[in-house]
C-alpha atoms as a PDB file:
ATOM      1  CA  UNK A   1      83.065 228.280 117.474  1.00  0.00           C
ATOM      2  CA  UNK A   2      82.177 231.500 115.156  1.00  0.00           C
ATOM      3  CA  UNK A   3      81.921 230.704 111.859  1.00  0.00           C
ATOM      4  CA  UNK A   4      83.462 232.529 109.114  1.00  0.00           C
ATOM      5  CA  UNK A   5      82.138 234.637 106.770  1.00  0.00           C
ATOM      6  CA  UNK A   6      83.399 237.428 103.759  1.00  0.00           C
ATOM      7  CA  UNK A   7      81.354 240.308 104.807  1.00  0.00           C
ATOM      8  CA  UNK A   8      81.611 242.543 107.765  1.00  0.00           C
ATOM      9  CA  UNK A   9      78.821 244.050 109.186  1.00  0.00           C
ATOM     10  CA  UNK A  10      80.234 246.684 111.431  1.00  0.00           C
ATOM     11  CA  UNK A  11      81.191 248.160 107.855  1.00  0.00           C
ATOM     12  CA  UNK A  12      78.132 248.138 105.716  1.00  0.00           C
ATOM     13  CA  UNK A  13      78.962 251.357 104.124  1.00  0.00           C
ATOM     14  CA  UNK A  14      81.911 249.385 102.266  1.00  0.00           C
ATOM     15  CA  UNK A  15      79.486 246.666 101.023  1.00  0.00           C
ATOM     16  CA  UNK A  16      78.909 247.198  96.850  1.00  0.00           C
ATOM     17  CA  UNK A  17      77.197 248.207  95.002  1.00  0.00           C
ATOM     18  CA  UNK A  18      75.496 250.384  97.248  1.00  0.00           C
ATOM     19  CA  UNK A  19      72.710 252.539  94.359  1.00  0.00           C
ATOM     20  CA  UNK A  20      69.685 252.122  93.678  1.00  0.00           C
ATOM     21  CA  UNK A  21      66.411 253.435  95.181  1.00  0.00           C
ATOM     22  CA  UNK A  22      64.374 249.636  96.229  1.00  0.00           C
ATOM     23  CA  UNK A  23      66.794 248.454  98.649  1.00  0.00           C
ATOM     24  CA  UNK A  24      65.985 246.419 102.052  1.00  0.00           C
ATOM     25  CA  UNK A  25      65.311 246.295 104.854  1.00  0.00           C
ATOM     26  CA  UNK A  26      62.922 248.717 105.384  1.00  0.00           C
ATOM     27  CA  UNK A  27      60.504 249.215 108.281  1.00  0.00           C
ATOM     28  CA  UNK A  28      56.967 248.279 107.650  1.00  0.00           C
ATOM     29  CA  UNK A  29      55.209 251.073 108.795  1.00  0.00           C
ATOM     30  CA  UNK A  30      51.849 249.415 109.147  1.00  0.00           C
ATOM     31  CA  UNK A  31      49.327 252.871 109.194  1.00  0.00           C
ATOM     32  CA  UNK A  32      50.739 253.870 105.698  1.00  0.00           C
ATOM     33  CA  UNK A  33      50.586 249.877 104.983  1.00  0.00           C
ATOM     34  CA  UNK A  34      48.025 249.778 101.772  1.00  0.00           C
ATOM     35  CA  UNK A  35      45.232 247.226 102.592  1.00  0.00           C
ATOM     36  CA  UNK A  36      44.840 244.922  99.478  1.00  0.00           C
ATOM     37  CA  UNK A  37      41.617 242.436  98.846  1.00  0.00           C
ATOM     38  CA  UNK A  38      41.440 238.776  97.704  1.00  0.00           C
ATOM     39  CA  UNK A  39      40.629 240.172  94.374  1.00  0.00           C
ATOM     40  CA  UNK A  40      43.729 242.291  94.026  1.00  0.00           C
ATOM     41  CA  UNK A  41      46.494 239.506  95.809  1.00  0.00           C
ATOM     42  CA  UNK A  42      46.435 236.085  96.962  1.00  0.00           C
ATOM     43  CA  UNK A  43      47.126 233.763  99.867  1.00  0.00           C
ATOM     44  CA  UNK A  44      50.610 232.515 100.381  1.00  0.00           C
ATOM     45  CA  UNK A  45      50.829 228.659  99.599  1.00  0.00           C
ATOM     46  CA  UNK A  46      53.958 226.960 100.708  1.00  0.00           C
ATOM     47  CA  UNK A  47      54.682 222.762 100.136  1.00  0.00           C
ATOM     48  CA  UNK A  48      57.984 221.461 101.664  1.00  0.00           C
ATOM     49  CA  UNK A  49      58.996 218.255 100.061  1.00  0.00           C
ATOM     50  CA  UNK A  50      60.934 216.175 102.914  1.00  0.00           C
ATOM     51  CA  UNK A  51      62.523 216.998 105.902  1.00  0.00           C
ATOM     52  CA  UNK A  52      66.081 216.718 104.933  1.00  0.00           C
ATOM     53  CA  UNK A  53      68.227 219.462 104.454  1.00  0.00           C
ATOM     54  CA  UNK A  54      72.399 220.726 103.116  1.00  0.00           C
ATOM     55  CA  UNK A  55      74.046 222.836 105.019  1.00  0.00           C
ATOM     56  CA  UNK A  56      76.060 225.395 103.643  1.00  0.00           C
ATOM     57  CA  UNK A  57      78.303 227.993 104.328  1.00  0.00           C
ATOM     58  CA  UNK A  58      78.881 230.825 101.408  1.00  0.00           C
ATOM     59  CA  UNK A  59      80.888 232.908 103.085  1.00  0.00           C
ATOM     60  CA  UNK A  60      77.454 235.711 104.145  1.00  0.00           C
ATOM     61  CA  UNK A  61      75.130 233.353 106.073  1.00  0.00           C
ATOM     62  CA  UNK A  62      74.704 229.936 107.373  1.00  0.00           C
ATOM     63  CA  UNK A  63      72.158 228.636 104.769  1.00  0.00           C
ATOM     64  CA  UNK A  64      70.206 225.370 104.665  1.00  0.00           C
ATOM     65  CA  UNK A  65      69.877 224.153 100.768  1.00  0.00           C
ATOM     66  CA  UNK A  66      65.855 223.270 100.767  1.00  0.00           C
ATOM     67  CA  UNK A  67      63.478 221.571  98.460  1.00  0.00           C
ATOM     68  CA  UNK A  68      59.850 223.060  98.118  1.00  0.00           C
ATOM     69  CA  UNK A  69      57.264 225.149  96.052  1.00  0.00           C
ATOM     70  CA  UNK A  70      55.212 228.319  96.467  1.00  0.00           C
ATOM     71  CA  UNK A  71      52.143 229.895  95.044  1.00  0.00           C
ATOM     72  CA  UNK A  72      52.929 233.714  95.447  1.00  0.00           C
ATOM     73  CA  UNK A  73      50.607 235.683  94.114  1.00  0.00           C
ATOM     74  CA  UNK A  74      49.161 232.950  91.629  1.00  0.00           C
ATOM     75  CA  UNK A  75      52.881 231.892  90.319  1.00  0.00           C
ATOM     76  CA  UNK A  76      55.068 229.204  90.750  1.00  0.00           C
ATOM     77  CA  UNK A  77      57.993 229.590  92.701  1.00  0.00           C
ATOM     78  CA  UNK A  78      60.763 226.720  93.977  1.00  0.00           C
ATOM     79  CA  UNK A  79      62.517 227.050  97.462  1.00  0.00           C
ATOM     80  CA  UNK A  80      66.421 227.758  96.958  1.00  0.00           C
ATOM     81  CA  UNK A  81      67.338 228.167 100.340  1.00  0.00           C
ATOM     82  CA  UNK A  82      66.734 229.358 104.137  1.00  0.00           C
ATOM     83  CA  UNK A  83      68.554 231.372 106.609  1.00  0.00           C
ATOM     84  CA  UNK A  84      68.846 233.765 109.769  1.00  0.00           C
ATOM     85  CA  UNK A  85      69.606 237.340 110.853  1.00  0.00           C
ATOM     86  CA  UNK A  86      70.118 238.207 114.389  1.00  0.00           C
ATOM     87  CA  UNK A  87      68.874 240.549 115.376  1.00  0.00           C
ATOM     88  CA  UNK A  88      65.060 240.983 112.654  1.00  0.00           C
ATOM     89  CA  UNK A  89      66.447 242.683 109.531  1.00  0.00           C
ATOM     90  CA  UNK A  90      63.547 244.418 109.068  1.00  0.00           C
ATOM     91  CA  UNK A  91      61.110 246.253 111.517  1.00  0.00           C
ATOM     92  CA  UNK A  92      56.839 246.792 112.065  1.00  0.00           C
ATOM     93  CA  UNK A  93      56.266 250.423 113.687  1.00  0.00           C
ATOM     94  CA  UNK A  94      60.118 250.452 114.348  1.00  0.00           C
ATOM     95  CA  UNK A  95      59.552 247.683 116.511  1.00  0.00           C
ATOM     96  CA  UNK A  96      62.880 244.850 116.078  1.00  0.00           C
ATOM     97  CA  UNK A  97      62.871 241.265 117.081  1.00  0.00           C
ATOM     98  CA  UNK A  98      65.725 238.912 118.217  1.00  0.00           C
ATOM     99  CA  UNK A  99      65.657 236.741 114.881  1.00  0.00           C
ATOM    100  CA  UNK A 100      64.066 236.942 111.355  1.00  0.00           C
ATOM    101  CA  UNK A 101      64.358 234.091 109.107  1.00  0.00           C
ATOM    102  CA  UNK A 102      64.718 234.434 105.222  1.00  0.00           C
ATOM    103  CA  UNK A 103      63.041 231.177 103.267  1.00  0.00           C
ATOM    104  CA  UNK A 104      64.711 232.105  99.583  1.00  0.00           C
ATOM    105  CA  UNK A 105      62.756 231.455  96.874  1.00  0.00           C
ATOM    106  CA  UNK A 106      62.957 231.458  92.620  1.00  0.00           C
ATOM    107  CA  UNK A 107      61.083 231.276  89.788  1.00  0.00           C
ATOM    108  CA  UNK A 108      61.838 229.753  86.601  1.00  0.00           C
ATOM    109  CA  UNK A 109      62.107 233.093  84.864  1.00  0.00           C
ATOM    110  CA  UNK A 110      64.692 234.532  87.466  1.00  0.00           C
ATOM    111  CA  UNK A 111      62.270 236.492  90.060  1.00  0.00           C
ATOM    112  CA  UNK A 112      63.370 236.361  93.393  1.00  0.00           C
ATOM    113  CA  UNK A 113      61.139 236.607  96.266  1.00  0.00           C
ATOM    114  CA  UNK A 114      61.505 235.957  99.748  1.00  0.00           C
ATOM    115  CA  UNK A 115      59.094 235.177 102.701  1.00  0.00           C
ATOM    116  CA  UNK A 116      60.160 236.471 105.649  1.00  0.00           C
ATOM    117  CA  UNK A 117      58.939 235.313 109.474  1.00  0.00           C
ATOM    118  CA  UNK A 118      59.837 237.757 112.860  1.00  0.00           C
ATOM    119  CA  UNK A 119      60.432 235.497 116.046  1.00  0.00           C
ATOM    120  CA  UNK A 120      59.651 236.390 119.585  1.00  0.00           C
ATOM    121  CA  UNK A 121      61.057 235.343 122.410  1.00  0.00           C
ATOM    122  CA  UNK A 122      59.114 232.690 124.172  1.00  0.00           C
ATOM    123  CA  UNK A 123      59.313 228.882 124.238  1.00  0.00           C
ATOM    124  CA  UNK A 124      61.952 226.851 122.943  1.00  0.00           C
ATOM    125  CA  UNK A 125      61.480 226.178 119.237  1.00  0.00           C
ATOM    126  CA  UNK A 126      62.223 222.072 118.382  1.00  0.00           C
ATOM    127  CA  UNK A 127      62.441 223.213 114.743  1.00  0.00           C
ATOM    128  CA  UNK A 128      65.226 225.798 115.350  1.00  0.00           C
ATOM    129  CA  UNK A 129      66.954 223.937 117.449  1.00  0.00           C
ATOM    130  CA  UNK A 130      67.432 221.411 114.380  1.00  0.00           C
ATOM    131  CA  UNK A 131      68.503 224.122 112.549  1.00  0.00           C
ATOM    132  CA  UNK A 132      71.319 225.406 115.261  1.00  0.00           C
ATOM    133  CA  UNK A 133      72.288 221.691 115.854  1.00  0.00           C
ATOM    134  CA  UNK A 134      73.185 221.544 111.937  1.00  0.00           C
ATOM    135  CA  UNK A 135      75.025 224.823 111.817  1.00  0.00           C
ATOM    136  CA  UNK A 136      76.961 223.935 114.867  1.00  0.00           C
ATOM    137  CA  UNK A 137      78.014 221.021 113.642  1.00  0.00           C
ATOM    138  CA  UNK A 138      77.964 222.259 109.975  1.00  0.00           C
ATOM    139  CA  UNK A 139      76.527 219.212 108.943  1.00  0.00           C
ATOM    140  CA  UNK A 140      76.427 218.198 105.552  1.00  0.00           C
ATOM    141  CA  UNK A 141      72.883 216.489 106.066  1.00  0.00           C
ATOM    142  CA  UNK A 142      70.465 216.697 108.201  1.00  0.00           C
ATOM    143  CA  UNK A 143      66.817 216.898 108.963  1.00  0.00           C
ATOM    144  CA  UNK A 144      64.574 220.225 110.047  1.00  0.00           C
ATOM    145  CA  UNK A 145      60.748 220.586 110.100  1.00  0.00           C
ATOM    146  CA  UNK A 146      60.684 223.461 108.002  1.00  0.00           C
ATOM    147  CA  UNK A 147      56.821 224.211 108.224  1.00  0.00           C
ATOM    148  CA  UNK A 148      56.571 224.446 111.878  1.00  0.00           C
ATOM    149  CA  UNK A 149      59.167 227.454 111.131  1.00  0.00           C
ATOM    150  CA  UNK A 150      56.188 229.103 109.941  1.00  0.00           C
ATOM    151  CA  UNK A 151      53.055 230.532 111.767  1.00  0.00           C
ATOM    152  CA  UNK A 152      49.576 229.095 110.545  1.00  0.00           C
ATOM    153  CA  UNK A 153      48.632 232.449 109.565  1.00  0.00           C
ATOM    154  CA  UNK A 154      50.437 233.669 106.087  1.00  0.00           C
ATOM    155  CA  UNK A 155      48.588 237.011 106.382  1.00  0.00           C
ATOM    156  CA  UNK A 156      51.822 239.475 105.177  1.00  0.00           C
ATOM    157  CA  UNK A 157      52.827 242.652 104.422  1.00  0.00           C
ATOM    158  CA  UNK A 158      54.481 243.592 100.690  1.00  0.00           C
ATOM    159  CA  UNK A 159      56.808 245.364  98.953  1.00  0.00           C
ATOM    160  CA  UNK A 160      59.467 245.238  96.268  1.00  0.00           C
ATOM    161  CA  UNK A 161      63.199 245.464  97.551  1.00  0.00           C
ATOM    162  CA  UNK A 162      66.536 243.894  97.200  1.00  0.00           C
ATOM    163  CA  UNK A 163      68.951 241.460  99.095  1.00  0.00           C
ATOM    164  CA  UNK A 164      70.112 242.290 102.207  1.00  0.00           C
ATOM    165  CA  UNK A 165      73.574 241.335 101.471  1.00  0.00           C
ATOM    166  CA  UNK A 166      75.640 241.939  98.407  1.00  0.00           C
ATOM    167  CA  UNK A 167      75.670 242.074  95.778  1.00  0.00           C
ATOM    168  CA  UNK A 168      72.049 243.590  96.903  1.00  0.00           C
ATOM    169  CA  UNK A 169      70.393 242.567  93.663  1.00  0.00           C
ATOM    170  CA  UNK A 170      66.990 245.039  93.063  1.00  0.00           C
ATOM    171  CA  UNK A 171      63.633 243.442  92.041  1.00  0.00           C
ATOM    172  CA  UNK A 172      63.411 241.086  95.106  1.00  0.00           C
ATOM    173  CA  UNK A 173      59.445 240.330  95.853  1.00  0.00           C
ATOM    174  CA  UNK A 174      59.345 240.502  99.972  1.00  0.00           C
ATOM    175  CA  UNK A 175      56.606 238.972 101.844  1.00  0.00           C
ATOM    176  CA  UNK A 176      56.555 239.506 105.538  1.00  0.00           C
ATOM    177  CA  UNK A 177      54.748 237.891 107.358  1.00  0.00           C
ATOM    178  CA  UNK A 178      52.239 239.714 110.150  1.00  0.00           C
ATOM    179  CA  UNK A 179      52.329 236.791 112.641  1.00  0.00           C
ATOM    180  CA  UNK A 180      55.183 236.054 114.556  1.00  0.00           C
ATOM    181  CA  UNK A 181      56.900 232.873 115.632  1.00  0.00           C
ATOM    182  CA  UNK A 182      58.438 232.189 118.934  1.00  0.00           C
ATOM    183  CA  UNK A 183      62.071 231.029 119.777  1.00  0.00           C
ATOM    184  CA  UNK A 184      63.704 231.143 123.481  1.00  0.00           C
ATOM    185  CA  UNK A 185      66.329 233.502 124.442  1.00  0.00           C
ATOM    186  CA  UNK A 186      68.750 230.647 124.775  1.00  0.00           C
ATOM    187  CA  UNK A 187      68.388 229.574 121.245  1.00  0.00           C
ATOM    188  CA  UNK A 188      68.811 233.509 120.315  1.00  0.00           C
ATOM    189  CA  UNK A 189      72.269 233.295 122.111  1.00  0.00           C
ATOM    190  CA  UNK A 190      73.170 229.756 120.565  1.00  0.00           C
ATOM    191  CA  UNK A 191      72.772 231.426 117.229  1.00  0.00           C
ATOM    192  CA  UNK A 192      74.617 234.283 118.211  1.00  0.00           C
ATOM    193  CA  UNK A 193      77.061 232.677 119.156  1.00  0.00           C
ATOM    194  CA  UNK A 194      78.065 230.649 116.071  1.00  0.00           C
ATOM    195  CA  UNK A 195      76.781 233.525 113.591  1.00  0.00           C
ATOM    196  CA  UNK A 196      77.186 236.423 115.540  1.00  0.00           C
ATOM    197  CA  UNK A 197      74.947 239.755 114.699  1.00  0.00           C
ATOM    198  CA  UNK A 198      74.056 239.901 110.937  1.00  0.00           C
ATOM    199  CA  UNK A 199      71.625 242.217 110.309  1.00  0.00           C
ATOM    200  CA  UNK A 200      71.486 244.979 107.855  1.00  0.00           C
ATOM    201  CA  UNK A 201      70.884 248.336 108.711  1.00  0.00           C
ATOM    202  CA  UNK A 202      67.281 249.809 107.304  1.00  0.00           C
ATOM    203  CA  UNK A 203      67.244 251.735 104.272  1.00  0.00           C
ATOM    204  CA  UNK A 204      65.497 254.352 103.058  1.00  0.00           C
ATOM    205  CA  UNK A 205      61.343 253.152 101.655  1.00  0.00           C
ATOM    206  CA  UNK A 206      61.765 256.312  99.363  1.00  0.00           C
ATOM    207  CA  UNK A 207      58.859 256.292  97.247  1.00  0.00           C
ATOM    208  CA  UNK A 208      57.676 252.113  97.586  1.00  0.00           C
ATOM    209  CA  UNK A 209      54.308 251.243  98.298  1.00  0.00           C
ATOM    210  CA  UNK A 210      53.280 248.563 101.050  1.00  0.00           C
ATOM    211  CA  UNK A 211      51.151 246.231 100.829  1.00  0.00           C
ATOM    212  CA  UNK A 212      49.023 244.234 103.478  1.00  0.00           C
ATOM    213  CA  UNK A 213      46.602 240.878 102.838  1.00  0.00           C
ATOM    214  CA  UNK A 214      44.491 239.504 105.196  1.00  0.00           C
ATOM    215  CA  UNK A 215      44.599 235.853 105.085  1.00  0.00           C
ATOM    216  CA  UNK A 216      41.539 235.736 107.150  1.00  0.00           C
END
């Protein structure tokens, strides 16, 4: 069964508030992408404290409630939360995927930043399917392997942005991440199914810079 949600994405020009010039998703145009060295960013760090997860519905996306840090950049951040969009929010060379997933994270002085991870499809995911078993069943508990979500690889590409969905709050660090993860088209559909299609349309890069670090 669909679940239900508040906003309606065959309306997005109705979502508000709707100005301001750093909004997301964009697509990552990777030949205009600004190549940045150890000395000017750092690696991504990520620590997940345990394997169970809250799942929760807030009325814009099926989100599970997660404990974990980051090192972004050199500063602390703490994991709030991590969902889905169906099909990839945002694009590489215009180039969209069946799923991007959204792990939400805060520091203590209010900055929001998000790391988001582009699936293929390929073989089944175990992880995922943890994560559609819990939103099926909308599960108050329940356990998911967040970190094999995530590719080995935390090379990314960076920008400053917003939410995708309202109130689309400015100032949001993005992180996304080069290498892609694979789910099967099954799982796609499963999601589909009990979300349906959630993805924001792009918006306009105006005058942002990207920014791309090699891990390796």
């Amino acid at each position: 069964m669909p679940a239900r949600f508040f906003i309606d994405y065959q309306n997005q020009n109705d979502w508000l508030p709707l100005a301001g010039t750093l909004q997301s998703p964009i697509n990552i145009d990777t030949s205009l992408a600004e190549t940045v060295t150890a000395r000017e960013a750092s690696s991504i760090k990520l620590f997940f404290d345990s394997n169970q997860r809250s799942f929760f519905n807030n009325g814009q996306n099926l989100q599970l409630l997660c404990h974990g840090k980051a090192r972004l950049n050199g500063r602390r951040f703490s994991l709030v939360q991590l969902h889905f969009h169906a099909e990839s929010e945002h694009t590489i060379d215009q180039q969209q995927f069946p799923l991007e997933g959204h792990f939400l994270y805060r520091a203590a002085n209010g900055q929001t930043a998000v790391v988001a991870v582009l699936y293929t499809i390929g073989r089944h995911n175990s992880a995922f399917e943890q994560v559609l078993q819990q939103f099926a069943n909308e599960n108050a508990e329940g356990e998911c392997a967040l970190d094999t979500l995530l590719p080995m690889d935390k090379s990314y590409y960076h920008y400053l942005g917003s939410l995708t969905t309202p109130p689309l709050t400015e100032n949001v660090e993005w992180y996304v991440l080069q290498q892609t993860m694979s789910v099967s088209a099954e799982q796609v559909a499963k999601f589909e199914k009990i979300h349906g299609k959630n993805c924001r349309n792009l918006q306009p890069l105006n005058d942002r810079s990207v920014l791309h670090f090699a891990e390796k």
